[in-house]
N, C-alpha and C. Protein backbone atom coordinates (compact mmCIF):
# COMPACT_ATOMS: atom_id res chain seq x y z
N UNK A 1 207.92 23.76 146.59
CA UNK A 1 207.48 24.84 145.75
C UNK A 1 207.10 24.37 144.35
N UNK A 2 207.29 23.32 143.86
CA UNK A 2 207.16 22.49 142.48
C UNK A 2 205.88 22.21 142.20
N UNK A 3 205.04 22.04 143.91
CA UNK A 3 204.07 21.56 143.59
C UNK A 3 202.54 22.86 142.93
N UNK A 4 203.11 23.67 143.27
CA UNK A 4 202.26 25.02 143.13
C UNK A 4 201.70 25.14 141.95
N UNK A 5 202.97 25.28 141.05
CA UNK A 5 202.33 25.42 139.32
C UNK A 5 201.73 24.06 138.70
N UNK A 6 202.56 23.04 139.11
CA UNK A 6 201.59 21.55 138.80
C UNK A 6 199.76 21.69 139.43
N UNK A 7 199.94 22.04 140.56
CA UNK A 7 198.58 22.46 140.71
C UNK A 7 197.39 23.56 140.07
N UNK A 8 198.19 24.91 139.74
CA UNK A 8 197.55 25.58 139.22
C UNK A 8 197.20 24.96 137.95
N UNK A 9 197.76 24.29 137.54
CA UNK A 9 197.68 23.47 135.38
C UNK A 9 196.58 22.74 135.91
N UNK A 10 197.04 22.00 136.70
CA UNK A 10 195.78 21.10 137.21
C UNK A 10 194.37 21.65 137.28
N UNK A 11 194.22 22.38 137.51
CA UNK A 11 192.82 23.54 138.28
C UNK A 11 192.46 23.75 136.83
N UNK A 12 193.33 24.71 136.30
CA UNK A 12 193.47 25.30 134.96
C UNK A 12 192.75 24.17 133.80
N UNK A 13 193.47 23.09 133.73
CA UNK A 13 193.24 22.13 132.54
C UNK A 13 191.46 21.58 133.31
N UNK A 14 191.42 21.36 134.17
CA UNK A 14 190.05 20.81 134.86
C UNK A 14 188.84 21.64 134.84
N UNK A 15 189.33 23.40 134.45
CA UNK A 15 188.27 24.36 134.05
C UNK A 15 187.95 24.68 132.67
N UNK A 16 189.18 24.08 132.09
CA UNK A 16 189.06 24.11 130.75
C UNK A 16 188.17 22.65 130.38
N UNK A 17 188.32 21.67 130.53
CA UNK A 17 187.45 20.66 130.28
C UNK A 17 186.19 20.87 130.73
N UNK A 18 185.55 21.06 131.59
CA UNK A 18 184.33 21.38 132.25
C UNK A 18 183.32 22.57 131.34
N UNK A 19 184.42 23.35 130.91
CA UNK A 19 183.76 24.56 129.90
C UNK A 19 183.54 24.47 128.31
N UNK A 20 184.04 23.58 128.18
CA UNK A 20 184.54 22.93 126.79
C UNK A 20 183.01 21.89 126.67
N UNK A 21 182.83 20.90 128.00
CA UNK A 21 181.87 19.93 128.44
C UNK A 21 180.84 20.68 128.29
N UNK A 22 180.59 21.36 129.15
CA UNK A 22 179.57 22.26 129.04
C UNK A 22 178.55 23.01 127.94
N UNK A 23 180.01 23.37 126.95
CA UNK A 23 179.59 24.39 125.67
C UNK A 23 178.92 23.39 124.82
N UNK A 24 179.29 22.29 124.36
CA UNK A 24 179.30 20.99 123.62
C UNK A 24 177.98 20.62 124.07
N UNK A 25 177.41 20.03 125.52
CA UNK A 25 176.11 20.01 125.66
C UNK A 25 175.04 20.88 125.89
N UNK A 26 175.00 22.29 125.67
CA UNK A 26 174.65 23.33 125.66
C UNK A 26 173.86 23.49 123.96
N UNK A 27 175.06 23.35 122.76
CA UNK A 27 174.86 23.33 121.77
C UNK A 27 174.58 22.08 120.97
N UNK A 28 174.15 21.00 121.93
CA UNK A 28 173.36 19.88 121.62
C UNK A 28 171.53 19.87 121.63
N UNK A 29 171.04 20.64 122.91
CA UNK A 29 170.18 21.21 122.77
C UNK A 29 169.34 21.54 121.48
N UNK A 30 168.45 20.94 121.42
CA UNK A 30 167.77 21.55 120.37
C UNK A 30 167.32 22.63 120.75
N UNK A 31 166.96 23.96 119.35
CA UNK A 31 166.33 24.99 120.09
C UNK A 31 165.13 25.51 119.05
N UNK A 32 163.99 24.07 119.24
CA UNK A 32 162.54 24.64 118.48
C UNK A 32 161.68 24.52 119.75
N UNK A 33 160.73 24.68 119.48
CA UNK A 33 159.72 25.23 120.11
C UNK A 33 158.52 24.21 119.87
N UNK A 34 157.89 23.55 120.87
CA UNK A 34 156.78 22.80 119.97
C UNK A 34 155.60 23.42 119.81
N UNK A 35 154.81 23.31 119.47
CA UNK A 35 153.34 24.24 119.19
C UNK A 35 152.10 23.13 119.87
N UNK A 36 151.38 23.86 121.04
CA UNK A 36 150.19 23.58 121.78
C UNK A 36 148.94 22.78 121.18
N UNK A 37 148.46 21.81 120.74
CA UNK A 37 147.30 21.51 120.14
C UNK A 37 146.35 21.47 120.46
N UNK A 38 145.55 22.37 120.60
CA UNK A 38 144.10 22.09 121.35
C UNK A 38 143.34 21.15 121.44
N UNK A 39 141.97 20.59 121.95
CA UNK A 39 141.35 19.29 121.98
C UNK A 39 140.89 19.47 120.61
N UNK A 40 140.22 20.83 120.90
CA UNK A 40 139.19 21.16 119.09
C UNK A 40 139.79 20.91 118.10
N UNK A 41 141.42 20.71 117.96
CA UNK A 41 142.18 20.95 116.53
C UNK A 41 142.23 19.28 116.68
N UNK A 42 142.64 18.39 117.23
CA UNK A 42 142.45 17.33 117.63
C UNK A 42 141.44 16.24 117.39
N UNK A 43 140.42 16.80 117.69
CA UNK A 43 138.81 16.53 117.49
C UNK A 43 138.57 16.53 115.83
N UNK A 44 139.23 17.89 115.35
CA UNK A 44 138.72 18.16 113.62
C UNK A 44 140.08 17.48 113.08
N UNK A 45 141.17 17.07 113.57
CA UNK A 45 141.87 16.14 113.12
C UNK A 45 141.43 14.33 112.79
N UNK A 46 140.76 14.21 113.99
CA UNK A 46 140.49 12.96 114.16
C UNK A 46 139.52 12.65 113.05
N UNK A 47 138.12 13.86 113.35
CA UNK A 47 137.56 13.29 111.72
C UNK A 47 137.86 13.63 110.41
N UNK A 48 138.73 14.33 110.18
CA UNK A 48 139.34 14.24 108.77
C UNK A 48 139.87 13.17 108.16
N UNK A 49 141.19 13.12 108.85
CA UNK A 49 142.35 12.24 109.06
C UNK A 49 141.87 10.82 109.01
N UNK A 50 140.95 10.45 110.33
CA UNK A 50 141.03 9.32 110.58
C UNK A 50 139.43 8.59 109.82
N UNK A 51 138.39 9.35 110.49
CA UNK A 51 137.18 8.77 109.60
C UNK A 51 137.77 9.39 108.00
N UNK A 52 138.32 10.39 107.55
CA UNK A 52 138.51 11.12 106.26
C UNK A 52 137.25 11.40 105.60
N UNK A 53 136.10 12.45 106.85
CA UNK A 53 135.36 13.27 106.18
C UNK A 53 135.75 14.58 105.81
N UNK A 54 135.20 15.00 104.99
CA UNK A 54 135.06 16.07 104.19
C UNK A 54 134.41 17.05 105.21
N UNK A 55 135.34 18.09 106.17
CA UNK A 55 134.61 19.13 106.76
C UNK A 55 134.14 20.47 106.47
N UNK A 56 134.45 20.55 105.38
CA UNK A 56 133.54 21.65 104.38
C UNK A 56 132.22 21.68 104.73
N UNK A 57 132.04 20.10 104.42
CA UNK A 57 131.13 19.65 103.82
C UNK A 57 129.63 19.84 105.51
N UNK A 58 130.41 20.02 106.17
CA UNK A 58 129.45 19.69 107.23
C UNK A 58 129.29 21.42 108.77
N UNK A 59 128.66 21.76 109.25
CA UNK A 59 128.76 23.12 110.18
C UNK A 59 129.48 22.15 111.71
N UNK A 60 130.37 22.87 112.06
CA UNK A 60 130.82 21.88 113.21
C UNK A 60 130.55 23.34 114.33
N UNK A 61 130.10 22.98 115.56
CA UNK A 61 129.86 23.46 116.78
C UNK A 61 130.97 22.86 117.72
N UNK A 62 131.27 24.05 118.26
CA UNK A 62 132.35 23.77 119.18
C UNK A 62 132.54 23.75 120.47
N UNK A 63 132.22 23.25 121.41
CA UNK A 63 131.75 23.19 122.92
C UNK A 63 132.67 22.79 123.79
N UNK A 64 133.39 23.84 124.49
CA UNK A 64 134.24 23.16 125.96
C UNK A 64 133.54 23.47 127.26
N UNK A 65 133.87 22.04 127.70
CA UNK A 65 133.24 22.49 128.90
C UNK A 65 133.95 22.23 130.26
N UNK A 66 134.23 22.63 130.62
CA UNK A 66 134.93 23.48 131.91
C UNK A 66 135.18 22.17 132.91
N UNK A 67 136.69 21.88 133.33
CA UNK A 67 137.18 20.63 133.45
C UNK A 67 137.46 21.05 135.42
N UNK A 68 136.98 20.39 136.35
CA UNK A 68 137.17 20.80 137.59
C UNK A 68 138.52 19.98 138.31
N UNK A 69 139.18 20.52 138.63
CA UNK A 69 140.63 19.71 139.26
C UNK A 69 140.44 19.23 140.73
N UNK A 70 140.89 18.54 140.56
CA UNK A 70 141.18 17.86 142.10
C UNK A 70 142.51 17.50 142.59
N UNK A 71 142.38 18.34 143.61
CA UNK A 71 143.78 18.58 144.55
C UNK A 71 144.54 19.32 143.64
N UNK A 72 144.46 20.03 143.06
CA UNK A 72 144.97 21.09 141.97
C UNK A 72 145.69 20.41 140.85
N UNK A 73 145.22 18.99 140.75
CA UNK A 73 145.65 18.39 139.10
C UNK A 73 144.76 18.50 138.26
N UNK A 74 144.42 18.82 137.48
CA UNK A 74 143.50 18.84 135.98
C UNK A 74 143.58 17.26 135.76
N UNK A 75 142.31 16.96 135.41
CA UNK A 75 141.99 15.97 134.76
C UNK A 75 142.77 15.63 133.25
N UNK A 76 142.69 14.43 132.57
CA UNK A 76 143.46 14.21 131.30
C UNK A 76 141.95 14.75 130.54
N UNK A 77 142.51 15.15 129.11
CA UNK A 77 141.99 15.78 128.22
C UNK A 77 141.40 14.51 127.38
N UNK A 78 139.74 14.40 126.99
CA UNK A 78 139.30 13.75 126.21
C UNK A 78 139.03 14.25 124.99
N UNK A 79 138.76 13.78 123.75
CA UNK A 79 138.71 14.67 122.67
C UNK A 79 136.97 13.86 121.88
C-alpha cells in the first residue's frame, strides 16, 4: 500500500515539470509578426539603396507579370 502515494507524487511532480517545461518554451517564442515584401518594394529598394538613385527624380512603371507553376510550385521570385 506504500507504493500508491509514492506513485501518485511521482505522476504529480512529472506533470508539474512538463507544465512548467512547457510554459517556459511557450514564452520563449517570439511574438512579432514579419511584414511581406513585394518584388516592386524590392526592385525600388535595390535602386535607391544600392545604385543610390534619386527616385523622385525619375516616373517608374510597374509591371507584373503573371508567374505559371509547375506541379503546383511557383517559381522563385526575380526582381
Amino acid at each position: 500500500m506504500a507504493k500508491k502515494p509514492q506513485r501518485k507524487l511521482f505522476f504529480a511532480i512529472v506533470f508539474l515539470t512538463l507544465l512548467v517545461l512547457s510554459s517556459v518554451c511557450v514564452s520563449l517564442i517570439p511574438c512579432v509578426n514579419a511584414s511581406k515584401v513585394s518584388v516592386q518594394d524590392k526592385g525600388l529598394s535595390l535602386l535607391s539603396d544600392v545604385l543610390n538613385l534619386d527616385m523622385t527624380e525619375y516616373a517608374i512603371t510597374m509591371r507584373e507579370y503573371p508567374q505559371d507553376s509547375y506541379l503546383g510550385v511557383m517559381p522563385q521570385e526575380h526582381v
